[in-house]
Protein backbone atom coordinates (compact mmCIF):
# COMPACT_ATOMS: atom_id res chain seq x y z
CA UNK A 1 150.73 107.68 88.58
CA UNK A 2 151.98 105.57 91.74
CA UNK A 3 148.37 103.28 91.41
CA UNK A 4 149.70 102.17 88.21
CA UNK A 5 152.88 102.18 88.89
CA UNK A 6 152.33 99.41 92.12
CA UNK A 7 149.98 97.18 90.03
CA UNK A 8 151.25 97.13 86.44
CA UNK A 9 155.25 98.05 87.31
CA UNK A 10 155.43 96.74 90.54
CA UNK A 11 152.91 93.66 90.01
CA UNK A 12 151.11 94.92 93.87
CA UNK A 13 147.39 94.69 93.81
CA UNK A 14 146.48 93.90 97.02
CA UNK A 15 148.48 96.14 99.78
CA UNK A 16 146.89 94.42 102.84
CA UNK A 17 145.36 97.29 104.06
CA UNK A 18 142.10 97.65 106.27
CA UNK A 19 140.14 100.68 106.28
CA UNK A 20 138.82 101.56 110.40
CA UNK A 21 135.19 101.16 109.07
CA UNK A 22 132.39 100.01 106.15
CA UNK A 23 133.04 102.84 103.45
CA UNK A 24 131.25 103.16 100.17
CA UNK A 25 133.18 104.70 97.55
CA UNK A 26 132.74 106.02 93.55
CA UNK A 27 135.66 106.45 90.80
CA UNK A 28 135.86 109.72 89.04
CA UNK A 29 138.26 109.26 86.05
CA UNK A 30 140.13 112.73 84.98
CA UNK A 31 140.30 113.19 81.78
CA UNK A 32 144.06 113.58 81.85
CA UNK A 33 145.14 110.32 83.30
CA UNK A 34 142.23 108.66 81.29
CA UNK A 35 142.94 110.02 78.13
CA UNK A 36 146.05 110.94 77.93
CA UNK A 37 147.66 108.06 80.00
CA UNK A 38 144.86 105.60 79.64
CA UNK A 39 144.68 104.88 83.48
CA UNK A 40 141.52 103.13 85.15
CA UNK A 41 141.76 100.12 86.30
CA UNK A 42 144.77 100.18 88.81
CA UNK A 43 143.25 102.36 91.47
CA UNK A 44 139.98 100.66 91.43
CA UNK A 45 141.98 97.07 91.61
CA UNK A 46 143.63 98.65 94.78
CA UNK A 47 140.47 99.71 96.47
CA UNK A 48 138.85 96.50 95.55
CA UNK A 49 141.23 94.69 97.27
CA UNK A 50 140.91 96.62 100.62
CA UNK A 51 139.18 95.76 103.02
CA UNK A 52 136.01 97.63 104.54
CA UNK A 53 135.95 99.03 101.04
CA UNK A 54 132.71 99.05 98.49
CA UNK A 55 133.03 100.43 95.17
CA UNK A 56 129.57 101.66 93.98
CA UNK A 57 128.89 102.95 90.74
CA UNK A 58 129.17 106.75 89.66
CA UNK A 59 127.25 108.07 86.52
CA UNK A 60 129.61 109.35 83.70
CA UNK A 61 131.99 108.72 86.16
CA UNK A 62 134.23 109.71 82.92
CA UNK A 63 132.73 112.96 81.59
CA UNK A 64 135.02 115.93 82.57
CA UNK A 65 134.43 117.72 85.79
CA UNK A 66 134.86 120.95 83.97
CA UNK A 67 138.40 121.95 85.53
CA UNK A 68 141.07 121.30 83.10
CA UNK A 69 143.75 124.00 84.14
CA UNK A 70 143.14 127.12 82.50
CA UNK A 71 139.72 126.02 80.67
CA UNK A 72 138.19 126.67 83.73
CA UNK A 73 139.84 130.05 83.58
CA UNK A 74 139.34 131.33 80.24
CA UNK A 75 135.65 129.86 80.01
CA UNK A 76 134.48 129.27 83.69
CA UNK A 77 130.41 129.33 82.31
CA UNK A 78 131.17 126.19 80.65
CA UNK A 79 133.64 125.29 82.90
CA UNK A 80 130.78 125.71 85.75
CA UNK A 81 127.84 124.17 84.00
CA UNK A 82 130.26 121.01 83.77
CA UNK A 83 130.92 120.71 87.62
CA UNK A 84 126.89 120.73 87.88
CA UNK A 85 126.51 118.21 85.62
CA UNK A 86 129.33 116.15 87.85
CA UNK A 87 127.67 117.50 90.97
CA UNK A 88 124.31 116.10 90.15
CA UNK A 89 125.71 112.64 89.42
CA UNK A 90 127.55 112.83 92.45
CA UNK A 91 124.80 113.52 94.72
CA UNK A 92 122.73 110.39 92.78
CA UNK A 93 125.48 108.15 93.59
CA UNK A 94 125.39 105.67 96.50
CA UNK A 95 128.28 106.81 97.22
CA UNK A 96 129.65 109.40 100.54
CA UNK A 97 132.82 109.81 98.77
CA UNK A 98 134.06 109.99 95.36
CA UNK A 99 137.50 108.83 94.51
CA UNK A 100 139.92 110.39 91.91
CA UNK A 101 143.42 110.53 91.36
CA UNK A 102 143.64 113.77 89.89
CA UNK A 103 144.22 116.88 92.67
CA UNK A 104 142.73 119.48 89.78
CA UNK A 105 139.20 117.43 89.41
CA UNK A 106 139.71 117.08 93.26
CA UNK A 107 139.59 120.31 94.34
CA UNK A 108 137.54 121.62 91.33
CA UNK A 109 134.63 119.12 92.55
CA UNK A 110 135.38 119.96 96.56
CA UNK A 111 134.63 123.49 95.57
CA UNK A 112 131.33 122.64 94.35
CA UNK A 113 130.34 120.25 96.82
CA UNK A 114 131.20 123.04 98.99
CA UNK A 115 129.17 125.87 97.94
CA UNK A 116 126.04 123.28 97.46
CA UNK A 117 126.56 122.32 101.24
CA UNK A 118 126.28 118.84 100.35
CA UNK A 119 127.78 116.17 102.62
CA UNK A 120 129.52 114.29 100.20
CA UNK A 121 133.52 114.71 99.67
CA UNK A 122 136.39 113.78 96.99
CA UNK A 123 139.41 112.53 98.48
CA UNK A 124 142.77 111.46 96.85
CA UNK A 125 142.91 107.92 96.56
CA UNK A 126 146.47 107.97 97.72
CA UNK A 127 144.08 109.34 101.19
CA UNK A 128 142.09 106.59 100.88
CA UNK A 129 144.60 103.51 100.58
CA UNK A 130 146.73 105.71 103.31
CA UNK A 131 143.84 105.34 105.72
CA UNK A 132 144.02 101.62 105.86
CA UNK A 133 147.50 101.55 106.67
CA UNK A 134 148.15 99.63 110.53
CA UNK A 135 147.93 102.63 112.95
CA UNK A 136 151.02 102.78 116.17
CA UNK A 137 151.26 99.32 117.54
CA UNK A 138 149.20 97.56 114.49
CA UNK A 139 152.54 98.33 111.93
C-alpha cells in the first residue's frame, strides 16, 4: 500500500502538500488492509500532515462496509444491511468526505451514498494527497 510504503519504507510523512481549501475528512479502515496487512496509521499520518486538512472522527470507522469481493455477491442481504450500518455512521460524521484506501469499500460505499442521495462522498486517499499537489506554475 504506497501510504505505508512512503512513511514506514520510505521514512516520508509529511509530503508538503496544500489542499486549495479547509476540508474535513473521516478514515474508513477496510478490513483487508486492516486485518490482513495491519495498516492504519500511515494514511492518517499523511493527511495529518497536510495542510487545509482536518481529520474528524468516523464511528466504527473499522466495522466492514459489507463489500468484501464476492460476499457481497453470494449474500448481498447481509452484505446490504452492512453498507447501512456504514451509511448511517457516515451521515453522523462531521465529516463531507470519508477517506479509505481500499477501491472495493470505495465504490461499495459510493453506491450507497448514491442511491440515498446524500451529499457526502468516499474518495481514494491517493485523490486526496494528489489534490494538494502545486498546480502549473506552483510545481
Amino acid at each position: 500500500e504506497f501510504t505505508e510504503y512512503l512513511v514506514d519504507g520510505l521514512g516520508i510523512s509529511d509530503l508538503h502538500l496544500a489542499l486549495p481549501k479547509q476540508e474535513t475528512f473521516a478514515f474508513h479502515d477496510g478490513c483487508h488492509g486492516l486485518r490482513l496487512l495491519g495498516l492504519q496509521g500511515a494514511a492518517r499520518t499523511l493527511l495529518d500532515n497536510t495542510q487545509n486538512a482536518e481529520i474528524a472522527d468516523l464511528n466504527e470507522n473499522d466495522v466492514c462496509c459489507g463489500f468484501g469481493g464476492l460476499f457481497a455477491v453470494k449474500m448481498p442481504n447481509v452484505s446490504n444491511a452492512m453498507l447501512q450500518t456504514k451509511i448511517q455512521n457516515i451521515e453522523a460524521s462531521d465529516a463531507p468526505t470519508i477517506v479509505t484506501g481500499d477501491a472495493s469499500c470505495l465504490t461499495q460505499m459510493n453506491g450507497g451514498l448514491s442511491r440515498k442521495g446524500s451529499q457526502k462522498r468516499v474518495r481514494h486517499i491517493a485523490d486526496v494527497l494528489a489534490s494538494g499537489l502545486p498546480k502549473g506554475d506552483e510545481a
